[in-house]
PDB file of N, CA and C in Angstrom:
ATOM      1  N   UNK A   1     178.426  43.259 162.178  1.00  0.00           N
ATOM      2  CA  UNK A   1     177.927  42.944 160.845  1.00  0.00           C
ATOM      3  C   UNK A   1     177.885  44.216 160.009  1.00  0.00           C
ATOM      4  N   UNK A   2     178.489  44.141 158.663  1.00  0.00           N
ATOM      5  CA  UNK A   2     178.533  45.081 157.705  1.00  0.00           C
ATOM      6  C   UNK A   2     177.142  44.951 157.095  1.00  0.00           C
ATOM      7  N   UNK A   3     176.505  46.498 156.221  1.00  0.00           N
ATOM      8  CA  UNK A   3     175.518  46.579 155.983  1.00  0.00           C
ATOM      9  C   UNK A   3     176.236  46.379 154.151  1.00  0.00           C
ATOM     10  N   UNK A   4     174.997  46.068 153.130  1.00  0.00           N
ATOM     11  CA  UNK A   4     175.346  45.847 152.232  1.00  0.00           C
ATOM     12  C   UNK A   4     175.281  47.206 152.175  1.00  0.00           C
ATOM     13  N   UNK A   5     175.524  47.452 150.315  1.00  0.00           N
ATOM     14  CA  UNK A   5     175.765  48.607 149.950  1.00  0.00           C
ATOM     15  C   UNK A   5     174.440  48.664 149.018  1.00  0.00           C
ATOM     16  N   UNK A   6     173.984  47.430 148.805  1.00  0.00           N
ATOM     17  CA  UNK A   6     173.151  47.344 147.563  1.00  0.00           C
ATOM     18  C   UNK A   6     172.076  46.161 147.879  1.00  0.00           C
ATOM     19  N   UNK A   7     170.995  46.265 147.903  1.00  0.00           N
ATOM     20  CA  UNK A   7     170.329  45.096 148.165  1.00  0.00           C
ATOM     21  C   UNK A   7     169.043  45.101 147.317  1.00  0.00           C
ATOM     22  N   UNK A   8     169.143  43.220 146.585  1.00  0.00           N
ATOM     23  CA  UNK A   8     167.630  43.954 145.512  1.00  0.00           C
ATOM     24  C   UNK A   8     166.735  42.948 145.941  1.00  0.00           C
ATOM     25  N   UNK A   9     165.460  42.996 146.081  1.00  0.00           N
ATOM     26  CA  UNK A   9     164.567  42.247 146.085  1.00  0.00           C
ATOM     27  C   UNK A   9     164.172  41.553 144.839  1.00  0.00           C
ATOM     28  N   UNK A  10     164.262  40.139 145.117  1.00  0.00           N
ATOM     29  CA  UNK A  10     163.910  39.296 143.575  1.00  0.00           C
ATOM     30  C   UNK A  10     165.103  38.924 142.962  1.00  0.00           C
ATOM     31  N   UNK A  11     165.010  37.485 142.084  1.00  0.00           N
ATOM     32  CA  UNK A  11     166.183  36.731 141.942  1.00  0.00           C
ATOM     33  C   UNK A  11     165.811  36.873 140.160  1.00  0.00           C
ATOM     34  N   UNK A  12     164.535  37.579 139.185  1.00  0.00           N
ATOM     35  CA  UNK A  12     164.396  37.568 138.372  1.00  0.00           C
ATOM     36  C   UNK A  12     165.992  37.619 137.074  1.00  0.00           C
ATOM     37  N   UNK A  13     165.599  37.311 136.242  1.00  0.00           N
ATOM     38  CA  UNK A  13     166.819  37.726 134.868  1.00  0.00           C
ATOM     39  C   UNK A  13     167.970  38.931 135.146  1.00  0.00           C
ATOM     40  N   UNK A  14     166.530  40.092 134.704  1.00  0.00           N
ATOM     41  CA  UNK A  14     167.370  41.257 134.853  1.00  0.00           C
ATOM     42  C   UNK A  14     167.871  41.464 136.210  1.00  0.00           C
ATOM     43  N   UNK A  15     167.328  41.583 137.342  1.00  0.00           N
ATOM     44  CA  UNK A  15     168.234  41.934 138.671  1.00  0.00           C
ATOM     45  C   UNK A  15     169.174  40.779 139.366  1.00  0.00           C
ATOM     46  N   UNK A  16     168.849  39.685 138.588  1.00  0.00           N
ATOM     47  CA  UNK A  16     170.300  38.759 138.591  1.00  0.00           C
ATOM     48  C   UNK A  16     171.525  38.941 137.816  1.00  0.00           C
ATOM     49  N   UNK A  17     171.309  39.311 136.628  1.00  0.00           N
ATOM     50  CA  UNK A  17     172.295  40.155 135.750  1.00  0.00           C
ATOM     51  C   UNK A  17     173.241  41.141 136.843  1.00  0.00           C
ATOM     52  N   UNK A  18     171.818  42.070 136.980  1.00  0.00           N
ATOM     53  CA  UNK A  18     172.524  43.216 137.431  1.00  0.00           C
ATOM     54  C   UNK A  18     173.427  43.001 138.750  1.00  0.00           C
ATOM     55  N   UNK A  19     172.983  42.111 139.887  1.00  0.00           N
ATOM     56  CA  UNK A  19     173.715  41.774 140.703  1.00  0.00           C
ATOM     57  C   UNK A  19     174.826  41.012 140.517  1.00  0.00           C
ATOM     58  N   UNK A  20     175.139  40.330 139.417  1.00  0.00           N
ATOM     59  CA  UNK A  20     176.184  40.212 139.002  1.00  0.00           C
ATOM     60  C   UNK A  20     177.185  40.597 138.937  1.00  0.00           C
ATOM     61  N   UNK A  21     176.689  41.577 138.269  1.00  0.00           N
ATOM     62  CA  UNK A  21     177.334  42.771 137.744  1.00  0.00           C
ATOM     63  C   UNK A  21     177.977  44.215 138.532  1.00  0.00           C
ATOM     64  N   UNK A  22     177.144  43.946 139.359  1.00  0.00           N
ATOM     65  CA  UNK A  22     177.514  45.277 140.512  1.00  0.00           C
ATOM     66  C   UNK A  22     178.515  44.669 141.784  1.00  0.00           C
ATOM     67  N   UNK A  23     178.350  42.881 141.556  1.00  0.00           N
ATOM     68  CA  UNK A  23     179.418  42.507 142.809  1.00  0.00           C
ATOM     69  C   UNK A  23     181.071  42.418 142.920  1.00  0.00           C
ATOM     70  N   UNK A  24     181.465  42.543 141.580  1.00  0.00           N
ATOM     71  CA  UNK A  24     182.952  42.758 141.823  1.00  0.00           C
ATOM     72  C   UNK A  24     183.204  44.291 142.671  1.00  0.00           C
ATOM     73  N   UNK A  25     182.373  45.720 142.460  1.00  0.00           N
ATOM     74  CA  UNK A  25     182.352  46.647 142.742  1.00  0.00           C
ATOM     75  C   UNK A  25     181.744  46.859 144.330  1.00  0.00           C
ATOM     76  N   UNK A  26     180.523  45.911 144.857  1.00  0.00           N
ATOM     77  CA  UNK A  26     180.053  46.584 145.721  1.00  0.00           C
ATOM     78  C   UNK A  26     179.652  45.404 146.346  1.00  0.00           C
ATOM     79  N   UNK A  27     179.118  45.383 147.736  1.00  0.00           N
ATOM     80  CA  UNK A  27     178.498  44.867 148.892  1.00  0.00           C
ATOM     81  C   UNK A  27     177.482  44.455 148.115  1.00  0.00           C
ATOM     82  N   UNK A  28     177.091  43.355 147.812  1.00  0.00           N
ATOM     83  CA  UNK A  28     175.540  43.515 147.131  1.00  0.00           C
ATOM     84  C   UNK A  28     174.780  41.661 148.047  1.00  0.00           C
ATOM     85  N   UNK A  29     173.328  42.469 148.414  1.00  0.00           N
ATOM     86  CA  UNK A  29     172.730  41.198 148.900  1.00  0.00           C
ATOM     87  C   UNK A  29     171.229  40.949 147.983  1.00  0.00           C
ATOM     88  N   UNK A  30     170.840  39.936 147.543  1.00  0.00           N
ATOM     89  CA  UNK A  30     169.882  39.119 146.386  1.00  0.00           C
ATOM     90  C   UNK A  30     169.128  38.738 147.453  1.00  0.00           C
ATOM     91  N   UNK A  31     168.048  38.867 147.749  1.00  0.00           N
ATOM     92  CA  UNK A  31     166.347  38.487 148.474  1.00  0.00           C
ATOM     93  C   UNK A  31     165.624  38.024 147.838  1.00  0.00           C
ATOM     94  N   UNK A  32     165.151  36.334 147.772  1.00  0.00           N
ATOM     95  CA  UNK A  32     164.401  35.726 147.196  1.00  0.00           C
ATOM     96  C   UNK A  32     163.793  34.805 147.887  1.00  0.00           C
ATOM     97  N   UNK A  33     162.254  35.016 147.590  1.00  0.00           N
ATOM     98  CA  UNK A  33     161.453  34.007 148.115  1.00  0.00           C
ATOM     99  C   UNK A  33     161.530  32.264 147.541  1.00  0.00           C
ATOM    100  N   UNK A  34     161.908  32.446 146.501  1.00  0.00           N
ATOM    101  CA  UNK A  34     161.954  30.913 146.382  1.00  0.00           C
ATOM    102  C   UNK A  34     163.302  30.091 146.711  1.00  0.00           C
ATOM    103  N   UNK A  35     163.267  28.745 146.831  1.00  0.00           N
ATOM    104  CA  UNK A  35     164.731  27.968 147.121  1.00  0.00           C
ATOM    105  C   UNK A  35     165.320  28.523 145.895  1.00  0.00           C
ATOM    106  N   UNK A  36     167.223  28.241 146.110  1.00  0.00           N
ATOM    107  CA  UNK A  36     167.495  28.251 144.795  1.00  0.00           C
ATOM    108  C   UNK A  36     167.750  26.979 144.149  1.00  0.00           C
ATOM    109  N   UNK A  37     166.835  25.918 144.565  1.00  0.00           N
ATOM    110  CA  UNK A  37     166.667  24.915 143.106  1.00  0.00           C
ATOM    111  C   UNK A  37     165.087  25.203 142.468  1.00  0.00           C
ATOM    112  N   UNK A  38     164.870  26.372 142.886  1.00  0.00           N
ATOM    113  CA  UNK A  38     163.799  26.620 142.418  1.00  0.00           C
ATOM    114  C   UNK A  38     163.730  27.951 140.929  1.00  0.00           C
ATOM    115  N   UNK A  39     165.110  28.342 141.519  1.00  0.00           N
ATOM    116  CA  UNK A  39     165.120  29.359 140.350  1.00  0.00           C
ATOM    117  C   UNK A  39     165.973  29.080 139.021  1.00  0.00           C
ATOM    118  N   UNK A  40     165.466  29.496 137.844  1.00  0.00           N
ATOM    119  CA  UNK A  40     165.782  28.906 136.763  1.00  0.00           C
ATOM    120  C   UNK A  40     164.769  27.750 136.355  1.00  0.00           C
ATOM    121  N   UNK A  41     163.745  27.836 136.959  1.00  0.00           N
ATOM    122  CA  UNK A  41     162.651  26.792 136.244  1.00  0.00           C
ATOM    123  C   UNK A  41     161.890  27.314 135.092  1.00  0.00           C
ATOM    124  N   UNK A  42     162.001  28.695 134.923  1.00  0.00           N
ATOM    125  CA  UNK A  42     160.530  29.562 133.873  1.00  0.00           C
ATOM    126  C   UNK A  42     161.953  29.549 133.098  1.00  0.00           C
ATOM    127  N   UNK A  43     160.877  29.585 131.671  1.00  0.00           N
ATOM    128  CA  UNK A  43     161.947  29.263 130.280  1.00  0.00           C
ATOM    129  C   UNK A  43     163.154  30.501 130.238  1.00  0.00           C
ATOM    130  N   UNK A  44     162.589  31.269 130.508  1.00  0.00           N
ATOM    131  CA  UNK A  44     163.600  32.591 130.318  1.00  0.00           C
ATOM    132  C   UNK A  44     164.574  32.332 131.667  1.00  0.00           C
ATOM    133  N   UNK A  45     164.758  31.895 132.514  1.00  0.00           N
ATOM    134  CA  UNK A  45     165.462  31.267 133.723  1.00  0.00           C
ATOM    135  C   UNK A  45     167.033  31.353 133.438  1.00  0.00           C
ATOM    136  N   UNK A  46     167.205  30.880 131.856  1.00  0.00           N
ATOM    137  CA  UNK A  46     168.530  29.801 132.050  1.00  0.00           C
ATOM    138  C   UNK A  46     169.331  30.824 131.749  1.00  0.00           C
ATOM    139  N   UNK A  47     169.003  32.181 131.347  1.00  0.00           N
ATOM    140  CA  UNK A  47     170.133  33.247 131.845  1.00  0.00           C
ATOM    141  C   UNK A  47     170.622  33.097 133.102  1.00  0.00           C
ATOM    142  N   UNK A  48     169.926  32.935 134.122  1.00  0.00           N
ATOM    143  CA  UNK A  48     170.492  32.981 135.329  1.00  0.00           C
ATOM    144  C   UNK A  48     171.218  31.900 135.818  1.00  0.00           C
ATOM    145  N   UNK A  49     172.287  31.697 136.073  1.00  0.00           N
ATOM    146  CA  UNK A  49     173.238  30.299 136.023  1.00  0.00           C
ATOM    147  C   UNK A  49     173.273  30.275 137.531  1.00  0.00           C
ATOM    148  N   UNK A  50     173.012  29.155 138.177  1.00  0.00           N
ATOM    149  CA  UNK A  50     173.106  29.000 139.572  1.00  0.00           C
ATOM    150  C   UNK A  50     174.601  29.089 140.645  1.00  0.00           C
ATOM    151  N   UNK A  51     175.651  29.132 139.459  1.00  0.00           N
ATOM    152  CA  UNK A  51     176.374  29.360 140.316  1.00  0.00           C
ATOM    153  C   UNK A  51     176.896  30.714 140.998  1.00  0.00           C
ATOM    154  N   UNK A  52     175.888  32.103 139.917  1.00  0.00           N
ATOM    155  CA  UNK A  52     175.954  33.084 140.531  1.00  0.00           C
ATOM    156  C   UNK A  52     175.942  33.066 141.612  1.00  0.00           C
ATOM    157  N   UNK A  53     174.730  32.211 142.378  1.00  0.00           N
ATOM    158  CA  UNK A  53     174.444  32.383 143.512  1.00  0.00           C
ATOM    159  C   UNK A  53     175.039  31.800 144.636  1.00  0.00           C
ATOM    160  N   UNK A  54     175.587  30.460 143.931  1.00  0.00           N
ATOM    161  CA  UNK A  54     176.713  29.366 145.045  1.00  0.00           C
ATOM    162  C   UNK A  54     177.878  30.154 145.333  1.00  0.00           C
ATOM    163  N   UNK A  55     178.354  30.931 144.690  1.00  0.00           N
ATOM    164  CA  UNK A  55     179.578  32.018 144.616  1.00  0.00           C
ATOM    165  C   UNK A  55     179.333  33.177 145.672  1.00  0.00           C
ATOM    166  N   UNK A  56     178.019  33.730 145.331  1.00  0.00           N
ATOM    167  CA  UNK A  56     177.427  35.095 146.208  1.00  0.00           C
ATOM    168  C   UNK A  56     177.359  34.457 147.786  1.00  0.00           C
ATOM    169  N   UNK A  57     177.066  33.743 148.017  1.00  0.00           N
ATOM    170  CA  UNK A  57     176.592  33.158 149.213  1.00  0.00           C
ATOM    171  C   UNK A  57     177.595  33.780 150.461  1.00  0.00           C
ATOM    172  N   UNK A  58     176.875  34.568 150.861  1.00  0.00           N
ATOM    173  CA  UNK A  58     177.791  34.722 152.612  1.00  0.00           C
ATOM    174  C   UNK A  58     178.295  33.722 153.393  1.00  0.00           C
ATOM    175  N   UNK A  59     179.859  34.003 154.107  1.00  0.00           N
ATOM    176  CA  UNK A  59     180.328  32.280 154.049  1.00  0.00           C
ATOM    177  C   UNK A  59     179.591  32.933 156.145  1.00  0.00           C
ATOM    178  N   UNK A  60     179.519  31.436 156.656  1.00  0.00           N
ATOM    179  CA  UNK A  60     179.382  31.644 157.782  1.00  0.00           C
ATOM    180  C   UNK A  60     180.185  32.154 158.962  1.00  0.00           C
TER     181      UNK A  60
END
């Protein structure tokens, strides 16, 4: 198993952006306590588009 290069705690706006943003370039792993049909519920949410995350997903 490869180690990421980048790993952020929290699925918030800005460090969803940013992980975005840093994954064409780098190893990057997103740590979040909630499900993700849970994120994108707080109004400011709908920056974060869920398929960032269906995309990011480590395949098995």
């Amino acid at each position: 198993m490869n180690p990421y290069e980048v790993c952020i705690i929290g699925a918030g706006l800005a460090v969803s952006v940013l992980a975005h943003n840093l994954a064409p370039k780098l190893d990057v792993c997103v740590v979040e306590r909630r499900r993700t049909e849970e994120i994108g519920i707080k109004a400011c949410g709908g920056g974060v588009h869920k398929a960032w995350f269906e995309r990011a997903r480590p395949k098995p």
